[in-house]
Protein backbone atom coordinates (compact mmCIF):
# COMPACT_ATOMS: atom_id res chain seq x y z
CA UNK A 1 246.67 -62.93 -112.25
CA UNK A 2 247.40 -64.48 -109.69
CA UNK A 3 245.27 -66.68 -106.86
CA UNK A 4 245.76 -63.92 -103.91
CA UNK A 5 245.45 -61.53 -106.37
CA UNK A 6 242.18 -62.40 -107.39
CA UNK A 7 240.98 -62.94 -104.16
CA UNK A 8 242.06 -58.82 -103.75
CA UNK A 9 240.18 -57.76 -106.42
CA UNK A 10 237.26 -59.68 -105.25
CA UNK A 11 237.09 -58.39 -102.18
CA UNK A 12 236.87 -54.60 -103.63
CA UNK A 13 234.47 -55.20 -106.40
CA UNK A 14 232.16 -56.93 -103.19
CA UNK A 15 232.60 -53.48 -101.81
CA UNK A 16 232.47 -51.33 -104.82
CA UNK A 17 228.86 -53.69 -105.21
CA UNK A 18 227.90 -52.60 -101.80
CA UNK A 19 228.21 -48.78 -102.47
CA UNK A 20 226.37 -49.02 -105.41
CA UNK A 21 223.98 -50.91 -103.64
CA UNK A 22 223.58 -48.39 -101.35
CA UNK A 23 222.81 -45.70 -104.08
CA UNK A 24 220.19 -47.41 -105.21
CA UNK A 25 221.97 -49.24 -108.48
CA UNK A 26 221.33 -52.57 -108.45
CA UNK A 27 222.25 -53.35 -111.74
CA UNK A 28 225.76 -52.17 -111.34
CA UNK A 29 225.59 -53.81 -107.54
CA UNK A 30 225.12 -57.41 -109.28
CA UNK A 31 227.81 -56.52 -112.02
CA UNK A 32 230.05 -55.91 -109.43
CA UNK A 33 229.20 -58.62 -107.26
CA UNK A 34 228.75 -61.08 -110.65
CA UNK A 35 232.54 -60.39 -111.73
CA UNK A 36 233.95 -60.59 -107.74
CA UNK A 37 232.47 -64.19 -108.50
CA UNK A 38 233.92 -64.94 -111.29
CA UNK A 39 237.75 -64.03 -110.34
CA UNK A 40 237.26 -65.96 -107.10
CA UNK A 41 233.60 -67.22 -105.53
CA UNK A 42 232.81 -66.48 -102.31
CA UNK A 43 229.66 -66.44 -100.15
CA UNK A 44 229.93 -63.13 -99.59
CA UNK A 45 229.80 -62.38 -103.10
CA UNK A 46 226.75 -64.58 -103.68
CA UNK A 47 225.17 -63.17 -101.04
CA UNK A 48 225.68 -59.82 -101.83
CA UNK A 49 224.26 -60.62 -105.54
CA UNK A 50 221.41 -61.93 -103.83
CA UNK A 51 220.95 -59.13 -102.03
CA UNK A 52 220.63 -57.13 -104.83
CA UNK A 53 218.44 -59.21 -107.01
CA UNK A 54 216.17 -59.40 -104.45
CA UNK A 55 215.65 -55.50 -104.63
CA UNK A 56 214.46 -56.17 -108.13
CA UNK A 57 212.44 -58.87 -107.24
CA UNK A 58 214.88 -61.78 -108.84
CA UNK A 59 213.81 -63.94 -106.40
CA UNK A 60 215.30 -67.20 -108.41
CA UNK A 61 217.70 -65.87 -109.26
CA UNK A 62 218.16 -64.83 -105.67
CA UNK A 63 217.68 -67.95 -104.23
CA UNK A 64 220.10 -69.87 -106.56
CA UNK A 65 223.38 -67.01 -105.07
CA UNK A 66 221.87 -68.23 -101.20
CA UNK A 67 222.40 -71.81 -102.61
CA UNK A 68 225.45 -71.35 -103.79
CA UNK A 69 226.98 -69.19 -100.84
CA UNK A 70 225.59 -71.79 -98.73
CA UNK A 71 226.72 -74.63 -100.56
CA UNK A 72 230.53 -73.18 -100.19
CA UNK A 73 230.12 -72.48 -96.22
CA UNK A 74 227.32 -74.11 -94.78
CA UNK A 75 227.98 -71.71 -91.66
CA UNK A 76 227.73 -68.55 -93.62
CA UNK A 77 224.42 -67.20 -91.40
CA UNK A 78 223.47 -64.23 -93.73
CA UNK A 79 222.88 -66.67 -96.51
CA UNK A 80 220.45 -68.28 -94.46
CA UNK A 81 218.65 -64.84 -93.74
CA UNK A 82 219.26 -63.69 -96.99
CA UNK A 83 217.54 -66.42 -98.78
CA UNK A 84 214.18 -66.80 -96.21
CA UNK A 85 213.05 -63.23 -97.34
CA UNK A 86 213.17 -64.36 -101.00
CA UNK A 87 211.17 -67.06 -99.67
CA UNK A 88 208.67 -65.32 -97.73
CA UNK A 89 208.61 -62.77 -100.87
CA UNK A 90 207.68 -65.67 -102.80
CA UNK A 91 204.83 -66.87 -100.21
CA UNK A 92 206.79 -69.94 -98.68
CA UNK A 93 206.49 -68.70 -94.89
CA UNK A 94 207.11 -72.03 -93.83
CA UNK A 95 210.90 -72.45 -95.37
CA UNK A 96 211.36 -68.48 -94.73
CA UNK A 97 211.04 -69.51 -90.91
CA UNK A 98 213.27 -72.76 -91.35
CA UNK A 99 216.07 -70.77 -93.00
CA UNK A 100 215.86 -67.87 -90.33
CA UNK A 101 215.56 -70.96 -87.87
CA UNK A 102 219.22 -72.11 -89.03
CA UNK A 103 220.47 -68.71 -88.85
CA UNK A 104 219.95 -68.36 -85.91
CA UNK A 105 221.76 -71.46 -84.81
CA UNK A 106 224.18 -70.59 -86.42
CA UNK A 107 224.45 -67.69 -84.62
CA UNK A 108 222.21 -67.06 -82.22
CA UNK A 109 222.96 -64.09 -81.29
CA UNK A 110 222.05 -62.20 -84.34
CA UNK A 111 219.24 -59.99 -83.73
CA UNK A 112 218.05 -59.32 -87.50
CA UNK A 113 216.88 -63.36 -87.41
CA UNK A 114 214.46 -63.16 -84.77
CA UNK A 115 213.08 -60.00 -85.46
CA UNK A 116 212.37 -61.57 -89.40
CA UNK A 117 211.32 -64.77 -88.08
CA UNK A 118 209.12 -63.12 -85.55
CA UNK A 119 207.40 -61.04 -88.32
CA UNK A 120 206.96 -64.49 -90.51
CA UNK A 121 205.22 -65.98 -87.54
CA UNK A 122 203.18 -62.96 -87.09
CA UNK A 123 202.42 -63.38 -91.13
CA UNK A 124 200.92 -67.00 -90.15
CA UNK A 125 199.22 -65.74 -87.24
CA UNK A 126 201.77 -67.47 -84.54
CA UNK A 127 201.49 -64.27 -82.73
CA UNK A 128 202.82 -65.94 -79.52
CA UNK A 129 205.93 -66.98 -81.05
CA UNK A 130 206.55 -63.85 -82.79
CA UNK A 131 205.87 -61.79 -79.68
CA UNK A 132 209.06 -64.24 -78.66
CA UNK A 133 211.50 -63.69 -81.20
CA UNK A 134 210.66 -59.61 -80.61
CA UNK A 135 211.60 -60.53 -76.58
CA UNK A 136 214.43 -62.33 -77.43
CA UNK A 137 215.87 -59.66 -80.00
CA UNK A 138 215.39 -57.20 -76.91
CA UNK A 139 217.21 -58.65 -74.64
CA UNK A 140 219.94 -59.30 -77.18
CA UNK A 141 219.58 -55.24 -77.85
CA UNK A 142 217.71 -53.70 -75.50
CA UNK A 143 218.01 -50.50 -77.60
CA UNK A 144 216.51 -51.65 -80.60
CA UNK A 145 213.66 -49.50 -81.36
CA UNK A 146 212.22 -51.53 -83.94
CA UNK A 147 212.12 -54.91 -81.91
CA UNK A 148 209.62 -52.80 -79.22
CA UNK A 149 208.08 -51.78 -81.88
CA UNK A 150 207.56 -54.81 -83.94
CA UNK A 151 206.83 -56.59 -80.44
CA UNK A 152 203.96 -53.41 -80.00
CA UNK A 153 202.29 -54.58 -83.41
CA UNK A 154 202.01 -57.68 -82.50
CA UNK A 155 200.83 -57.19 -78.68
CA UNK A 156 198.21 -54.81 -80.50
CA UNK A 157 196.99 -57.74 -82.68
CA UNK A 158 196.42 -60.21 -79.28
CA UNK A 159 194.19 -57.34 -77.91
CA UNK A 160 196.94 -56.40 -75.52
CA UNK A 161 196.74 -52.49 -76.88
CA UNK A 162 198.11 -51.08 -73.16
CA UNK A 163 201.29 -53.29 -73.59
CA UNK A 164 200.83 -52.36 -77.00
CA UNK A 165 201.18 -48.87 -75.92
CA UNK A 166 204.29 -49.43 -73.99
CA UNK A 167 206.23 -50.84 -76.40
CA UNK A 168 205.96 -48.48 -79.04
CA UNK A 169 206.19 -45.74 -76.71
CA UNK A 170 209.80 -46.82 -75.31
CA UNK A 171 210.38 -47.42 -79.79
CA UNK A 172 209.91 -44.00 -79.90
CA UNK A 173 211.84 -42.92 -76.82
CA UNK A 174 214.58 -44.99 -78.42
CA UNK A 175 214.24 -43.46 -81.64
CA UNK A 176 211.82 -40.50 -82.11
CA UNK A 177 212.25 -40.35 -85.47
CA UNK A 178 210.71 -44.48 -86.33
CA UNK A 179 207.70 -43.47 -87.68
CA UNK A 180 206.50 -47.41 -87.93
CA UNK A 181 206.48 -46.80 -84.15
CA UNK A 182 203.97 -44.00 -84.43
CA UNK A 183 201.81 -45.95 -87.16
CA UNK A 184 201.57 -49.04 -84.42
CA UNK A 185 200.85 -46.93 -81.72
CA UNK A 186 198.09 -45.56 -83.33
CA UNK A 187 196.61 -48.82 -83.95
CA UNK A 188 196.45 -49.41 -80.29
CA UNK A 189 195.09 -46.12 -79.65
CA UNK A 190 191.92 -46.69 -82.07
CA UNK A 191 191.07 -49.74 -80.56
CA UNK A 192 190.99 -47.98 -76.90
CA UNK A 193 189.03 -45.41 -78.52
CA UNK A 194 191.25 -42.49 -78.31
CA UNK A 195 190.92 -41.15 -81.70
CA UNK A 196 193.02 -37.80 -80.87
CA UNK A 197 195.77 -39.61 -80.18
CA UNK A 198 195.52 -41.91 -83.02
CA UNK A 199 195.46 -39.39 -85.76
CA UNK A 200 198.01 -37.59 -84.15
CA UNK A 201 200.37 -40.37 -84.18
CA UNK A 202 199.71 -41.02 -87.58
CA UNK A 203 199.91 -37.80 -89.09
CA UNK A 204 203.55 -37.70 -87.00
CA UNK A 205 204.42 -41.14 -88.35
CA UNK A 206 203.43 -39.62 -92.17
CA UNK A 207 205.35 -36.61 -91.77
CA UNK A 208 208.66 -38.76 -90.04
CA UNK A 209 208.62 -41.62 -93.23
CA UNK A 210 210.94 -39.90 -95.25
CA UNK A 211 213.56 -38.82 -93.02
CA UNK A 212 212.99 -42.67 -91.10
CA UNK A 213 213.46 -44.28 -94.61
CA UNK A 214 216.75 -41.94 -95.28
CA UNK A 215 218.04 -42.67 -91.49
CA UNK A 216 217.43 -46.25 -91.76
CA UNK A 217 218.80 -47.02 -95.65
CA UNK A 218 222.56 -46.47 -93.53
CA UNK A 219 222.24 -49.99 -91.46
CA UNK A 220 219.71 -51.46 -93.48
CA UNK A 221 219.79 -53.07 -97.38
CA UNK A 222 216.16 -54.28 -97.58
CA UNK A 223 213.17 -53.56 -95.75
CA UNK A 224 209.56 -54.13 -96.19
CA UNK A 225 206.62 -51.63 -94.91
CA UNK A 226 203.37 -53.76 -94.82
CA UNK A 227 200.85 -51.14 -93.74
CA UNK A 228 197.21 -52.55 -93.32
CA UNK A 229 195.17 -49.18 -91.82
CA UNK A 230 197.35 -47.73 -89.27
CA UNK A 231 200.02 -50.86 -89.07
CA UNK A 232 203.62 -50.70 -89.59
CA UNK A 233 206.29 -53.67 -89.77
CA UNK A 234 209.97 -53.83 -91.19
CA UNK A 235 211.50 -56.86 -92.67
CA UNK A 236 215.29 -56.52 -93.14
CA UNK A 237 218.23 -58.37 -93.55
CA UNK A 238 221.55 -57.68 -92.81
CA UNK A 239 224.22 -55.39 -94.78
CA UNK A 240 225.80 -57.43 -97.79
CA UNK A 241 229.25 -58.69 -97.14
CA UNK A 242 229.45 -58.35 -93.36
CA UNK A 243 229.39 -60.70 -90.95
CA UNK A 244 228.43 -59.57 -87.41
């Protein structure tokens, strides 16, 4: 077979490994992704594998494909996202937010990277930073719903509930059906003292998880809930393969 000809195939088993990553079958995600590889490496295809083994919690494994796909293009971005939420997985905040620092100067316009690096900062308690990344990933996209809304959590954690308020309220104007938006709100609501509206955010942002998870799963290949009480937060990285 020939050189181009590999590179072909390559490129549609990395897209045959994103469909089945998108079903939900990792295993035949990284065997797609694994023999794209072997007919002709690319970071895309490491990346991608990484993707997937991070879904069953390969993080290595996972680290060793960001490695690689950075070691072949030092510029590939995703990599660098990629490989910080295997590290924050793993407990390493500190190199999560150096990788995610590199991504985005690599690229700094690629929202995904601050709103990850904001929620490692708001992991270590840097809530100021973190309420900066969430700023700067809305005025990148001022229609992100889950940049107000991360940006609400963390306003809600400095005692700021009213801004708190705001921003999950324009989250949910933005998207009505982000029920981490609802779960956040709440928070703020509780520590105001209005209990009515509390619980009725939160029985709104219980009945809305489903359908948010389905709506979500079309733009987004890994996210993380961390729920303490009546708090909501999504880590995600990018689709596998693309390059925005």
């Amino acid at each position: 077979m020939s050189a181009s000809s590999n590179a072909e195939t390559a490129s549609r088993l990395i897209t045959e490994g994103n469909v089945h990553f998108h079903r939900g079958d990792y295993l035949a995600a990284i065997a797609s992704y694994t023999e794209s590889i072997r007919l002709h490496p690319t970071p895309a295809g490491y990346d991608g594998r990484a993707k997937a083994c991070l879904q069953r919690n390969e993080l290595g494994q996972a680290i060793a494909d960001c490695d690689e796909a950075i070691r072949l293009d030092p510029a590939f971005f995703l990599a660098f996202v990629t490989r910080a939420v295997a590290h924050f997985l793993g407990g390493d905040i500190d190199r999560a937010i150096a990788d995610n620092t590199e991504a985005i100067r690599l690229n700094p316009n690629y929202v995904v990277a601050y709103r990850n690096r904001g929620r490692e900062y708001s992991q270590s308690g840097d809530y100021k930073l973190a309420i900066a990344d969430y700023t700067e990933a809305i005025r990148l996209e001022p229609k992100n719903a889950g940049a107000y809304s991360d940006r609400g959590y963390v306003q809600a954690m400095l005692g700021n509930y009213q801004e708190a308020i705001t921003d999950c309220t324009e989250a949910i104007r933005l998207d009505p059906n982000l029920a981490v938006a609802y779960h956040n709100r709440a928070l703020a609501y509780r520590a105001i003292g209005d209990e009515g509206r509390a619980q009725a955010d939160i029985a709104t942002g219980n009945q809305l998880a489903p359908a948010w998870q389905s709506t979500w799963t079309s733009i987004l290949v890994f996210w993380l809930i961390v729920i303490a009480g009546a708090i909501g937060l999504v880590y995600l990285i990018s689709l596998a393969g693309q390059r925005p």
